[in-house]
N, C-alpha and C. Protein backbone atom coordinates (compact mmCIF):
# COMPACT_ATOMS: atom_id res chain seq x y z
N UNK A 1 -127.09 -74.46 45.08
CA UNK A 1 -125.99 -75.42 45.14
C UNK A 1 -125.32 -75.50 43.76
N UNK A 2 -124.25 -76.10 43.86
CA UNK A 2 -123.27 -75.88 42.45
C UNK A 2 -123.00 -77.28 42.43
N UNK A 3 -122.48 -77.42 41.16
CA UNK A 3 -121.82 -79.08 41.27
C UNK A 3 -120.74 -79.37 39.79
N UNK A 4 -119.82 -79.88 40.77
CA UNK A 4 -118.12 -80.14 39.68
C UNK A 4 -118.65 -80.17 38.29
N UNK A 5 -118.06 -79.63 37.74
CA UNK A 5 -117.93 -80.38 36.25
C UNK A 5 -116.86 -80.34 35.34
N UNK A 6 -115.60 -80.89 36.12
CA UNK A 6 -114.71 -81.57 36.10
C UNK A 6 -113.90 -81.98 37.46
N UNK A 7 -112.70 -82.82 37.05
CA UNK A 7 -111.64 -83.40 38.23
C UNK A 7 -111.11 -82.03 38.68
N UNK A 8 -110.52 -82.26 40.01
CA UNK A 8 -109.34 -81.00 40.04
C UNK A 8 -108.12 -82.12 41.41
N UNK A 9 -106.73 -81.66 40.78
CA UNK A 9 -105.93 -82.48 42.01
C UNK A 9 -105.15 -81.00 42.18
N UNK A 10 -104.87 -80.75 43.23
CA UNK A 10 -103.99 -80.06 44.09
C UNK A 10 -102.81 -80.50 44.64
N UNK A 11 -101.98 -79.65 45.72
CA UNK A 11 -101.08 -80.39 46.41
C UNK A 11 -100.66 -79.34 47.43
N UNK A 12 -100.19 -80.24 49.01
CA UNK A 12 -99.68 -78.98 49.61
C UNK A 12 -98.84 -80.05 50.48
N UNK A 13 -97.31 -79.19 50.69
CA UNK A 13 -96.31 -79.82 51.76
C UNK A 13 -96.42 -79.85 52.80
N UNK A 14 -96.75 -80.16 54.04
CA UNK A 14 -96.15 -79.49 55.55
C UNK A 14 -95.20 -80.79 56.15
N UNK A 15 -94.12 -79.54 56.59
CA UNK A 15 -93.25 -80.61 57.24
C UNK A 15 -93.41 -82.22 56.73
N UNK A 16 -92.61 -81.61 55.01
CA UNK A 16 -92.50 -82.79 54.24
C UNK A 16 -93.38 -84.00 54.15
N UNK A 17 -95.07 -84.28 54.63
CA UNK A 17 -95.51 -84.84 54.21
C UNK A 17 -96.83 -83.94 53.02
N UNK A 18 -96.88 -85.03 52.57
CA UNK A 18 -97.86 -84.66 50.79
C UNK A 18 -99.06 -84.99 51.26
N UNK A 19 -100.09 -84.29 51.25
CA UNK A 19 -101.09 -83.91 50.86
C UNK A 19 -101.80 -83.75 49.46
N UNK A 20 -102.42 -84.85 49.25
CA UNK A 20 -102.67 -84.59 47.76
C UNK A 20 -104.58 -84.60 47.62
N UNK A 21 -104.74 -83.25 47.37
CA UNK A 21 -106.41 -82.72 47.19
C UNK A 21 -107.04 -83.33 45.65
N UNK A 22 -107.57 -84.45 45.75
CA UNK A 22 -108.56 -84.85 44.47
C UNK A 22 -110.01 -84.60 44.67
N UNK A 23 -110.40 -83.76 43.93
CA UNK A 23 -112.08 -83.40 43.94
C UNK A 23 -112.82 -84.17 42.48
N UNK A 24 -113.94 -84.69 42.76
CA UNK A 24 -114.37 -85.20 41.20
C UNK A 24 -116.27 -85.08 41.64
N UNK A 25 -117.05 -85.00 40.48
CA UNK A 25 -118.04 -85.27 40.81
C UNK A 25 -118.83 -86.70 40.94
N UNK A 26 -119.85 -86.66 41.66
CA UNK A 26 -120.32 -88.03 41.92
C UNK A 26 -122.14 -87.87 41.93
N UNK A 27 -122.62 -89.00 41.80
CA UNK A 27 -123.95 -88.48 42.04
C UNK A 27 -124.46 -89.75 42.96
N UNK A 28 -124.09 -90.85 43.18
CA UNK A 28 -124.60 -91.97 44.06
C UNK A 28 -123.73 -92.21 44.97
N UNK A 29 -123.44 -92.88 46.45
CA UNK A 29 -122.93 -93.14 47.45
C UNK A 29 -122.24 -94.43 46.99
N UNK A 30 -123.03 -95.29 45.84
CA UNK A 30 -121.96 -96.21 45.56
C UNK A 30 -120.52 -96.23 44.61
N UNK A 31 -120.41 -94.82 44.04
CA UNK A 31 -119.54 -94.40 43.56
C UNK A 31 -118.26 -94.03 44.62
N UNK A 32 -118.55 -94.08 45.78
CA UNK A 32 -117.39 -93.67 46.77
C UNK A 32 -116.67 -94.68 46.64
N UNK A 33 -116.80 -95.73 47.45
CA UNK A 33 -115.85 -97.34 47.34
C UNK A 33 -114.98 -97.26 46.18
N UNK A 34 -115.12 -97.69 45.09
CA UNK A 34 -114.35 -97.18 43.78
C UNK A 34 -113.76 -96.58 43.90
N UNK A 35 -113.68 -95.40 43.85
CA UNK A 35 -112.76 -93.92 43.81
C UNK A 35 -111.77 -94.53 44.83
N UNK A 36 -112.23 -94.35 46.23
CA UNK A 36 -110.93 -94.42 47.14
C UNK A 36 -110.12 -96.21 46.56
N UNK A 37 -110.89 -97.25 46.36
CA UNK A 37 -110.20 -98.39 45.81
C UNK A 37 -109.01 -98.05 44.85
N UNK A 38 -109.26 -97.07 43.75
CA UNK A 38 -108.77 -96.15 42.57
C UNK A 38 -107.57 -95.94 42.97
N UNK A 39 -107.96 -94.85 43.87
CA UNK A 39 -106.67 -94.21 44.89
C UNK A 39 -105.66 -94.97 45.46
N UNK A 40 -106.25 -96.08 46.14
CA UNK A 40 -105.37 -96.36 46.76
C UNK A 40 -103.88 -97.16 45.84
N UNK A 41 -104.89 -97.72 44.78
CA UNK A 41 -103.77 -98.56 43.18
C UNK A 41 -102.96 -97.43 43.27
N UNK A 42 -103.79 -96.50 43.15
CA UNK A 42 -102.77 -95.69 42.27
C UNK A 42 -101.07 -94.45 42.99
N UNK A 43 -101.77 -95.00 44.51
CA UNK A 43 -100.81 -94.12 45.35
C UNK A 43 -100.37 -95.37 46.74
N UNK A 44 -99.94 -96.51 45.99
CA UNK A 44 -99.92 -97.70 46.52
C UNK A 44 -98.71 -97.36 47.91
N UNK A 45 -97.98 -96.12 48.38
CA UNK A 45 -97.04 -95.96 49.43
C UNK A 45 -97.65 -95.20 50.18
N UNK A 46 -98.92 -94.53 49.83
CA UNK A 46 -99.90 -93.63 50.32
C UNK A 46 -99.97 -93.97 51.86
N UNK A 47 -99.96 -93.05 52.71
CA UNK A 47 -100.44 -93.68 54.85
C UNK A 47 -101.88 -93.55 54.34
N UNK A 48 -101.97 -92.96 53.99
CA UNK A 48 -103.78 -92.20 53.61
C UNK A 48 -104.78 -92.09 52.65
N UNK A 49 -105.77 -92.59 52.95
CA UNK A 49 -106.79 -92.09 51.67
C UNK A 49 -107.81 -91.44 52.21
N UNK A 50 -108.00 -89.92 52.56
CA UNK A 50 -109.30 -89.90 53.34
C UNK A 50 -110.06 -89.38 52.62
N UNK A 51 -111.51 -89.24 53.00
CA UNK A 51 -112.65 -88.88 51.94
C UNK A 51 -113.60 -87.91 52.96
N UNK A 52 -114.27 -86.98 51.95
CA UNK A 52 -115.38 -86.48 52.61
C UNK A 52 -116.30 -86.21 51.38
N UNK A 53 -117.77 -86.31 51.26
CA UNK A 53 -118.70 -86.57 50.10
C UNK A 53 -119.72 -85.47 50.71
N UNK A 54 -120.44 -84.89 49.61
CA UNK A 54 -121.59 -84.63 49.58
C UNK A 54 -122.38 -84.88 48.54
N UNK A 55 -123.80 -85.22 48.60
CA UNK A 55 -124.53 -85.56 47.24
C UNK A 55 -126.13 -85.30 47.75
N UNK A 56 -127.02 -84.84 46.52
CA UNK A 56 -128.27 -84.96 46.45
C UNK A 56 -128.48 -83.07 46.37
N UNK A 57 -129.75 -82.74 46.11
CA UNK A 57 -129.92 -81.40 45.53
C UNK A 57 -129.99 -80.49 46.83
N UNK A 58 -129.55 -81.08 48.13
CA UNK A 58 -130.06 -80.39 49.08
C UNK A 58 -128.76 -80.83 49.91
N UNK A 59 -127.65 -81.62 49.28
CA UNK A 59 -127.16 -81.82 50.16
C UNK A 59 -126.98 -82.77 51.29
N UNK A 60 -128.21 -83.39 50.99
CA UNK A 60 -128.72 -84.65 52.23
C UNK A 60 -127.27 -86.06 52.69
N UNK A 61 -126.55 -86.21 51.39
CA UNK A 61 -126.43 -87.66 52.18
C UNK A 61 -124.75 -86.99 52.37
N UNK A 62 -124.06 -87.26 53.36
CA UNK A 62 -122.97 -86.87 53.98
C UNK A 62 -122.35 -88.27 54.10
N UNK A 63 -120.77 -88.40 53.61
CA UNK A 63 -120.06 -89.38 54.16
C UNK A 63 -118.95 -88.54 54.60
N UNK A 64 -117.86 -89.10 55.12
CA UNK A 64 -116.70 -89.13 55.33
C UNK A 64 -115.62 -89.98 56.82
N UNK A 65 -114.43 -90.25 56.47
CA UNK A 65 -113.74 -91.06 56.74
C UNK A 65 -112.63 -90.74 57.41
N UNK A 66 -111.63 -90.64 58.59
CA UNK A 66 -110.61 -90.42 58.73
C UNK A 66 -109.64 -91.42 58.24
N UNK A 67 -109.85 -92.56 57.77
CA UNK A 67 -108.88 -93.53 57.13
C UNK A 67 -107.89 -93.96 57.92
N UNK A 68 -108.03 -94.00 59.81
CA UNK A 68 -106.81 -94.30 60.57
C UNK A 68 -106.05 -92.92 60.63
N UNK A 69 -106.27 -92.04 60.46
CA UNK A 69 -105.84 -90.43 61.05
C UNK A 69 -106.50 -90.81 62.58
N UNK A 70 -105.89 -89.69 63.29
CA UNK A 70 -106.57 -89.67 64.63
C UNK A 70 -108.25 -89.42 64.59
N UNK A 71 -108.97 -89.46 65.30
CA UNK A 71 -110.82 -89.31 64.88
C UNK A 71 -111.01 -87.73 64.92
N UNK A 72 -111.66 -87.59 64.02
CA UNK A 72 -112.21 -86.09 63.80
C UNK A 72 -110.96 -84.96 63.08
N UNK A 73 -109.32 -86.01 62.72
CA UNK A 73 -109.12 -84.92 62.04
C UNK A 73 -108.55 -84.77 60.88
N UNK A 74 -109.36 -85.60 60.27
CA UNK A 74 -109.21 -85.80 58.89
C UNK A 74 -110.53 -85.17 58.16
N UNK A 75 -111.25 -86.50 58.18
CA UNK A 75 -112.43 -86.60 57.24
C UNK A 75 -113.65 -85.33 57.63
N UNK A 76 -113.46 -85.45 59.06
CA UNK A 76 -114.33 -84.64 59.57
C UNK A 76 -113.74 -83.08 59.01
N UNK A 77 -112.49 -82.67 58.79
CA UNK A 77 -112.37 -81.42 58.27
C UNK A 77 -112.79 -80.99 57.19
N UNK A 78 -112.24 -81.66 56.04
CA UNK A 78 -112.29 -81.87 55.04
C UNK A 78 -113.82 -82.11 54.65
N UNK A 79 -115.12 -82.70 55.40
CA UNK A 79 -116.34 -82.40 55.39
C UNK A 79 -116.61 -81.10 55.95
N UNK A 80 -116.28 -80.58 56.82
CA UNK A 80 -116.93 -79.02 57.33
C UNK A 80 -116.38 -78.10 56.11
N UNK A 81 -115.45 -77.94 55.25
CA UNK A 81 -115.05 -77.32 54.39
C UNK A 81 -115.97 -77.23 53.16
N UNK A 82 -116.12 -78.65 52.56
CA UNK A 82 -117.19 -79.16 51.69
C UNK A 82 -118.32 -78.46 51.95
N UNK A 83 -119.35 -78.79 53.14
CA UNK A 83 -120.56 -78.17 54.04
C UNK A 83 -120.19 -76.95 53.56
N UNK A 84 -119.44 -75.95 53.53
CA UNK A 84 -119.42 -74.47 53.79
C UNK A 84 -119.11 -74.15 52.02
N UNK A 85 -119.13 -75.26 51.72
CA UNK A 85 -118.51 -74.62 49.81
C UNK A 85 -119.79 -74.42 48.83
N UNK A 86 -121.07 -74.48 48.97
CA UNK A 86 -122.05 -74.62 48.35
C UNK A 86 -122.04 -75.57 46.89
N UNK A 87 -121.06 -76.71 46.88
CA UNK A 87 -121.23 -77.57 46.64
C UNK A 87 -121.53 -78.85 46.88
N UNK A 88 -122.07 -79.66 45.97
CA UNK A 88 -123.27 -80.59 46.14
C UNK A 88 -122.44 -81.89 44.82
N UNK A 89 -123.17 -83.00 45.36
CA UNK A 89 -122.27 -84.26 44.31
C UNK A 89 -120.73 -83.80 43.60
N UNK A 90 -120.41 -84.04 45.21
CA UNK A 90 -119.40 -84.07 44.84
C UNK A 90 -118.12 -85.01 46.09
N UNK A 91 -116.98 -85.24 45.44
CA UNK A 91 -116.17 -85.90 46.64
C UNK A 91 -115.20 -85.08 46.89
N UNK A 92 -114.53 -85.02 47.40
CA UNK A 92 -113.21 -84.52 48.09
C UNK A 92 -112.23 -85.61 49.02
N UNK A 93 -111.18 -86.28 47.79
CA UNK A 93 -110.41 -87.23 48.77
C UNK A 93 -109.00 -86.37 48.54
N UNK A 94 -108.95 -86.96 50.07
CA UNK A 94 -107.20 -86.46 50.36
C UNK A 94 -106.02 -87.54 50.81
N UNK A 95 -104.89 -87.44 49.86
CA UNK A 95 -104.47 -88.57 49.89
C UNK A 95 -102.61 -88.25 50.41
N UNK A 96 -102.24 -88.77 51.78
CA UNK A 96 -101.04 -88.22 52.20
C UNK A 96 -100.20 -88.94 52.82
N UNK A 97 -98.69 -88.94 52.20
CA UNK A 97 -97.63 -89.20 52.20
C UNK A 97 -97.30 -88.60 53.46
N UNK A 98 -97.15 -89.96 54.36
CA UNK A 98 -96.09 -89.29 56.09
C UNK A 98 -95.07 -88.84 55.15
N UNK A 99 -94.27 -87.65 55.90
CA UNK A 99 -93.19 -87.31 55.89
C UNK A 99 -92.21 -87.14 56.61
N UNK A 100 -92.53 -87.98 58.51
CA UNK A 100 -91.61 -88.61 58.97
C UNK A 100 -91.91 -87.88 60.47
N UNK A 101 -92.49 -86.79 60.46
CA UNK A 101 -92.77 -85.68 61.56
C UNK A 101 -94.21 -85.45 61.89
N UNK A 102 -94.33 -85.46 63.39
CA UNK A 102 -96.03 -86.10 63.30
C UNK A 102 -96.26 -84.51 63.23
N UNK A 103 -97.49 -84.40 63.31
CA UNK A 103 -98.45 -82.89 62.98
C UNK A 103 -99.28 -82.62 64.71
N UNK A 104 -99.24 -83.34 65.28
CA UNK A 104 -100.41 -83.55 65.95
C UNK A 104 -102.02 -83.16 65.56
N UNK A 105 -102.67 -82.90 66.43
CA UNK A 105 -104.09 -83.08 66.18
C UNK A 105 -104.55 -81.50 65.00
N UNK A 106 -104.05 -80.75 66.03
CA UNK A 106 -104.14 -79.16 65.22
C UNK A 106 -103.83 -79.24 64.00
N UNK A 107 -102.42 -79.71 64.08
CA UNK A 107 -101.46 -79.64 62.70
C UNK A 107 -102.30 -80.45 61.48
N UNK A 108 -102.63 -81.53 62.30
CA UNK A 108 -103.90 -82.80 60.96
C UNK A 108 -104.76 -81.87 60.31
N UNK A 109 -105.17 -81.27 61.36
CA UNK A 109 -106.68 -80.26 61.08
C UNK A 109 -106.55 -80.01 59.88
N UNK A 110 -105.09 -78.67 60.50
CA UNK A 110 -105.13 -77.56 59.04
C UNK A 110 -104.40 -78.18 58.24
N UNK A 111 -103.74 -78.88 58.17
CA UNK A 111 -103.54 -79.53 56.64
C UNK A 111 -104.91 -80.54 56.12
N UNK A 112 -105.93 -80.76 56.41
CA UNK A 112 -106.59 -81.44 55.89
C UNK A 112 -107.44 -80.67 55.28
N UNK A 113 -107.60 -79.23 55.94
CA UNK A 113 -108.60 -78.44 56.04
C UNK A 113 -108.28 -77.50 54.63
N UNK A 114 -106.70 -76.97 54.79
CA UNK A 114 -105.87 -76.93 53.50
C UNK A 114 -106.06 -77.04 52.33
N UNK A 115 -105.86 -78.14 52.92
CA UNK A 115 -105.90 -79.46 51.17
C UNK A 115 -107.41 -79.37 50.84
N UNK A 116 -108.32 -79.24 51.26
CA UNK A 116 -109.69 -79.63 51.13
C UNK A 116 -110.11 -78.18 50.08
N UNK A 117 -110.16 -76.82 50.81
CA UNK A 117 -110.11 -75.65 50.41
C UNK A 117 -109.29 -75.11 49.28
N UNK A 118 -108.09 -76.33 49.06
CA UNK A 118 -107.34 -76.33 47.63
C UNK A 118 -108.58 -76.28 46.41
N UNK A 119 -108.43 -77.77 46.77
CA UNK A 119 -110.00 -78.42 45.83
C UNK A 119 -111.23 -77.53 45.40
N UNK A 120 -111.83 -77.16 46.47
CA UNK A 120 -113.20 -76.60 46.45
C UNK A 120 -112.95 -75.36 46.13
N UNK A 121 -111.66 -74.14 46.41
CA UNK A 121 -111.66 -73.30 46.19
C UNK A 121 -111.20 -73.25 44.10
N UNK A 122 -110.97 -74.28 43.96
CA UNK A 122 -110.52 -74.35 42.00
C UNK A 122 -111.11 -75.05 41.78
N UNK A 123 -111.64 -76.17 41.95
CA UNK A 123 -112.58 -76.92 40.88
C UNK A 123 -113.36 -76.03 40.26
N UNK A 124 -113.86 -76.44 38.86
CA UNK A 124 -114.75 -75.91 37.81
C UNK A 124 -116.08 -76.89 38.30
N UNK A 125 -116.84 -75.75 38.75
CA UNK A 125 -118.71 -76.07 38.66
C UNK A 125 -119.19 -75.16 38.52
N UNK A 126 -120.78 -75.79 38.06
CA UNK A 126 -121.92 -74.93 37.38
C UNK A 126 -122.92 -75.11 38.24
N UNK A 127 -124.28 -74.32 38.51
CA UNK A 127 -125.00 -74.22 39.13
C UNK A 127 -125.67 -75.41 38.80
N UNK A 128 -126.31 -75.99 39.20
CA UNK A 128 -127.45 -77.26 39.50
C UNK A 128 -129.08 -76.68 39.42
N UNK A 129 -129.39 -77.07 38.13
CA UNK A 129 -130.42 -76.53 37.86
C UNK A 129 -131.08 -77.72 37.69
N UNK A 130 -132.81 -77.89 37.87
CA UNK A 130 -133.63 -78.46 37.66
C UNK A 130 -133.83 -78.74 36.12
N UNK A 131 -133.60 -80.26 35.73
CA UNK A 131 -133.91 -80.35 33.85
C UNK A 131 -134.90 -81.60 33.67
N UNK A 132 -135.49 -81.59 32.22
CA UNK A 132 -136.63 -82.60 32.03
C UNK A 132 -135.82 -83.12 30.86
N UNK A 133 -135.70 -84.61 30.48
CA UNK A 133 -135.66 -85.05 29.96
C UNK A 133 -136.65 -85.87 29.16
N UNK A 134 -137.07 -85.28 27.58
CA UNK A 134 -137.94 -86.10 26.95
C UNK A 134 -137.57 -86.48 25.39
N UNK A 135 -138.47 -87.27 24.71
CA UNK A 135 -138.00 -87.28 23.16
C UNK A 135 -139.40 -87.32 22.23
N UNK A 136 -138.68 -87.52 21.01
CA UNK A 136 -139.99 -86.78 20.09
C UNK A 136 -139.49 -87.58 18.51
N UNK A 137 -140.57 -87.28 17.79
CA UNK A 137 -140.11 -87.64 16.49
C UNK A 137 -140.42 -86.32 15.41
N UNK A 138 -139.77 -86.62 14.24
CA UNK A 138 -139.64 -85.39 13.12
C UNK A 138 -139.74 -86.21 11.49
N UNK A 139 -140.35 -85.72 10.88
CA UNK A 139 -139.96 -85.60 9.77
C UNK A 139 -138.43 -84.96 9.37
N UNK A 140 -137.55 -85.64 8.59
CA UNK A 140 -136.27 -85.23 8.23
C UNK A 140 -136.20 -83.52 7.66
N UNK A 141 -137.18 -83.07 6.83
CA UNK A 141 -137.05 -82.08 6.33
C UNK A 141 -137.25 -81.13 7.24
N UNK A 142 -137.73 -81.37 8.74
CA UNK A 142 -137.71 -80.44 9.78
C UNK A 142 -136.11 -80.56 10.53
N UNK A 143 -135.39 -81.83 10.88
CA UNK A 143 -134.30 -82.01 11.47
C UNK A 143 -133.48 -80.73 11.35
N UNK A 144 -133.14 -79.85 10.37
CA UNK A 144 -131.60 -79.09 10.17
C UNK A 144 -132.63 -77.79 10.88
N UNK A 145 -133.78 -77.56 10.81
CA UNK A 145 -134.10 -76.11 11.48
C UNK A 145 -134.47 -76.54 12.99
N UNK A 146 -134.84 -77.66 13.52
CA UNK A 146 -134.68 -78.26 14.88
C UNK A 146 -134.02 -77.53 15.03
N UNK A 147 -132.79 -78.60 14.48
CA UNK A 147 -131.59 -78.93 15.58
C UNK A 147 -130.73 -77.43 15.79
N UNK A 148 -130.63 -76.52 15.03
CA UNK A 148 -130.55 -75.26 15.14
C UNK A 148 -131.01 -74.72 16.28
N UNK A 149 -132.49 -74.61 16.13
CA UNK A 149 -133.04 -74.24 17.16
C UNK A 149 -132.59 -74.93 18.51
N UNK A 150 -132.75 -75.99 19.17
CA UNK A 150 -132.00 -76.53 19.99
C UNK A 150 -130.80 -76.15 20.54
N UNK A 151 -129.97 -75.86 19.76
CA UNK A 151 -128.67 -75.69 20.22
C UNK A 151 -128.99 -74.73 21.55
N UNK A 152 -129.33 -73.79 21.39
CA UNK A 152 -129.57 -72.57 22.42
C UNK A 152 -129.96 -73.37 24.22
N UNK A 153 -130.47 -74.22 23.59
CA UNK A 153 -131.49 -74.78 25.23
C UNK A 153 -131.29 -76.56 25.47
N UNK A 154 -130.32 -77.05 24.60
CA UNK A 154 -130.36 -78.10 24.91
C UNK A 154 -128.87 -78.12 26.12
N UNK A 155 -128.91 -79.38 27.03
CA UNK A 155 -127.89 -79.80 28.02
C UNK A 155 -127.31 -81.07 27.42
N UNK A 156 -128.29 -82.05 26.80
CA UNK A 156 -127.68 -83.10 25.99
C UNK A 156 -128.95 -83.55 24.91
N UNK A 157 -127.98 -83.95 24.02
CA UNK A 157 -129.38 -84.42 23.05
C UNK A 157 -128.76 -85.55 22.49
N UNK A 158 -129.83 -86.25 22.05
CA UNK A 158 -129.28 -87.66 20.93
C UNK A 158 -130.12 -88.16 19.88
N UNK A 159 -129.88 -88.16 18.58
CA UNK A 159 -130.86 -88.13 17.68
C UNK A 159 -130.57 -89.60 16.94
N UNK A 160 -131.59 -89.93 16.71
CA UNK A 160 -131.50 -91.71 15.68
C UNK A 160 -132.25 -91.47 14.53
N UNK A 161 -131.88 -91.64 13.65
CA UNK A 161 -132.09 -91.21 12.12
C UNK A 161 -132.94 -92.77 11.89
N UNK A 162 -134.25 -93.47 11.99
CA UNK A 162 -134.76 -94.32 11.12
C UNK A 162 -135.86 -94.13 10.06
N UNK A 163 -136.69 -94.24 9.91
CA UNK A 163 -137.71 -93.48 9.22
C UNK A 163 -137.77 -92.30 9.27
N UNK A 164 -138.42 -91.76 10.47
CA UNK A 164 -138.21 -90.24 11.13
C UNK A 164 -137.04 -90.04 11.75
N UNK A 165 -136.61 -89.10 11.92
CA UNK A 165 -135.81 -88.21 13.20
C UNK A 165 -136.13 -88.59 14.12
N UNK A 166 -135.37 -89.40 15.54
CA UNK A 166 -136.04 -88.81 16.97
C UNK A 166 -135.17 -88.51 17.80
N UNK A 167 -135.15 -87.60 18.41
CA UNK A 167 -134.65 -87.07 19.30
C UNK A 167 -134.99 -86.97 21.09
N UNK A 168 -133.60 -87.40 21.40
CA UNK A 168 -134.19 -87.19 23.35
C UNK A 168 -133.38 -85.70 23.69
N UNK A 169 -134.10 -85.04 24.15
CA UNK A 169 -133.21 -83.74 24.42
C UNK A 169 -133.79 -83.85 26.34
N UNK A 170 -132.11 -83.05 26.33
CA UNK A 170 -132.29 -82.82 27.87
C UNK A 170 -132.08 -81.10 28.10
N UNK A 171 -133.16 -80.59 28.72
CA UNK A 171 -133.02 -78.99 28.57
C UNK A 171 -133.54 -78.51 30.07
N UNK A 172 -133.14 -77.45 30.55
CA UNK A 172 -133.99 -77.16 31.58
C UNK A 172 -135.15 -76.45 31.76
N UNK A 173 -135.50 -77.41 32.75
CA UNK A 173 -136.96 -77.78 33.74
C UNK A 173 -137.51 -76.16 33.04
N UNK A 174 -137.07 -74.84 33.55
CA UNK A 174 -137.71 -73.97 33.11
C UNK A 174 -137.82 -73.10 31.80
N UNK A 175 -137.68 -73.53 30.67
CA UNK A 175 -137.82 -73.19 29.63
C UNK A 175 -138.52 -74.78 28.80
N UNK A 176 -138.93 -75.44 29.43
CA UNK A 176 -139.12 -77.12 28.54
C UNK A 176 -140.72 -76.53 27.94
N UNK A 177 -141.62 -76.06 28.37
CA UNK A 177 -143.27 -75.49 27.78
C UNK A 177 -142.63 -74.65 26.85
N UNK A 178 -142.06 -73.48 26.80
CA UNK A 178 -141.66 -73.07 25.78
C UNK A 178 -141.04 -73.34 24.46
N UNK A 179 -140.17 -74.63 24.94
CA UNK A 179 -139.56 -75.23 23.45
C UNK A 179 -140.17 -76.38 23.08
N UNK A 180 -141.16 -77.16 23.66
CA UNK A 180 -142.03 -78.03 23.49
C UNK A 180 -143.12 -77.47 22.35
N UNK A 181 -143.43 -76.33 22.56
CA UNK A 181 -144.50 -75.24 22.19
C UNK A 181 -144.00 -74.93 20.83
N UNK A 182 -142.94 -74.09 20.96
CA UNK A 182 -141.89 -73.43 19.54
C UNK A 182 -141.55 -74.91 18.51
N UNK A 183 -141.23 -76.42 19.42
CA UNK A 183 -141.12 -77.30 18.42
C UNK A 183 -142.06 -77.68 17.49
N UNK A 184 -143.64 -77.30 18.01
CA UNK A 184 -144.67 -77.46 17.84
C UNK A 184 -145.29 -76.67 16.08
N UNK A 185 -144.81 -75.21 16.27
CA UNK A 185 -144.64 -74.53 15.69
C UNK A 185 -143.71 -74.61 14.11
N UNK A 186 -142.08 -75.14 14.69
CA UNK A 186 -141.24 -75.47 13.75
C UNK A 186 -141.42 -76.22 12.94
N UNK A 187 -142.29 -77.32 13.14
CA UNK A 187 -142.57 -78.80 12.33
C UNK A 187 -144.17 -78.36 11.92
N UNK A 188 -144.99 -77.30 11.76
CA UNK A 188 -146.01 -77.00 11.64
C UNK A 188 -146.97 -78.47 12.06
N UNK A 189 -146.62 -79.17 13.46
CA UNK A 189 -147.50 -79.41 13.72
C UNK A 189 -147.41 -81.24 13.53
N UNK A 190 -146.22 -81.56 12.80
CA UNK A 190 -145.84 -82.73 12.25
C UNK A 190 -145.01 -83.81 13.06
N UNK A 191 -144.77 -83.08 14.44
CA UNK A 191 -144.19 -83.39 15.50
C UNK A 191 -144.60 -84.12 16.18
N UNK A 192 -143.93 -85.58 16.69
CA UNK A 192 -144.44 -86.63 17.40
C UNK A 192 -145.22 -86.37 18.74
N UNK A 193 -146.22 -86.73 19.32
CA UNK A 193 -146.84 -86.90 20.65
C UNK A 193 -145.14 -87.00 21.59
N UNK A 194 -144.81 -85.69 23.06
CA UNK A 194 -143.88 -85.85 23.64
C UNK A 194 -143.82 -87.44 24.02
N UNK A 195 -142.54 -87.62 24.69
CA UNK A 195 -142.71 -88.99 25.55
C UNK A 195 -141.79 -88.07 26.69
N UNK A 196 -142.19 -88.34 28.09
CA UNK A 196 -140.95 -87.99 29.08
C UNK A 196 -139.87 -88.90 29.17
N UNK A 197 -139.31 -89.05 29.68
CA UNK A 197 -137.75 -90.45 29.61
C UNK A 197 -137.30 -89.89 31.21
N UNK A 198 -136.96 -90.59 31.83
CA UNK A 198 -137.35 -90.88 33.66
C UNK A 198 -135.18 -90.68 33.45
């Protein structure tokens, strides 16, 4: 599975109504409400806000919404698209301007379906890898050959300078024995007892 790591907005016409494709990442179900609340401020003439979500490492929790579209052909598209994109935490809202000429049911489809495949086919994501987050302490005169070292394998780090150095680094799950080990090494040994951080 892959997952956003950044926004992406799109756009597509049919028979002059707007279609507007916003993809962003998400990682909790209570982050949905918001977003479309967001949307709606912000596209206050909008007929539409519809949504379709996926989240969790497998994919598990599924929302989506037709928003007063006819049933099944909105949200429900715009989720089978998502389903088929091998992305994961992530949303896909579509937000559309009548343009005066109905679509009927078909016509909803593929413009929803469209707009959705805008999104998912350009957003920027990275694979979803398993990571451990832990921290540690240093003597200062080890800090500048650390943090060097680090660079290569860290995802995020944050260091607080009080007495010692400490550092929380976030690296992945499969290389963490190895640089736990090598930190071990770097500080000949001067290196705080790990702590994990949840």
């Amino acid at each position: 599975m892959r997952v956003p790591t950044q926004s992406y907005t799109d756009e597509i016409e049919i028979k002059r109504s707007r279609f507007i494709g916003i993809g962003r990442y998400i990682d909790q179900k209570e982050e949905i409400k918001p977003i479309i609340d967001t949307l709606r401020r912000e596209h206050p003439q909008a007929n539409h806000v519809v949504h379709a979500a996926i989240i969790g490492r497998t994919g598990e929790f599924l929302s989506a919404s037709d928003d007063r579209e006819p049933k099944n052909t909105a949200g429900r598209p715009v989720l089978e698209v998502l389903k088929g994109s091998g992305l994961t935490n992530i949303i896909v809202c579509v937000v559309r301007y009548f343009g005066g000429t109905l679509l009927g049911t078909g016509g909803l489809v593929k413009a929803y379906t469209e707009a959705a495949h805008l999104v998912v086919n350009n957003i920027a994501s990275e694979e979803l890898v398993d990571t451990a987050t832990f921290s540690f302490s240093i003597p200062y005169e080890h800090y500048d050959r650390v943090s060097m070292y680090l660079k290569e394998y860290q995802r995020e780090i944050e260091c607080s300078f009080l007495s010692d150095v400490t550092l929380t680094l976030t690296c992945e799950k499969s290389v963490e024995d190895m640089v736990k080990e090598h930190l071990i090494n770097l500080t000949n040994g001067t290196i705080s007892p790990y702590r994990d951080v949840q």
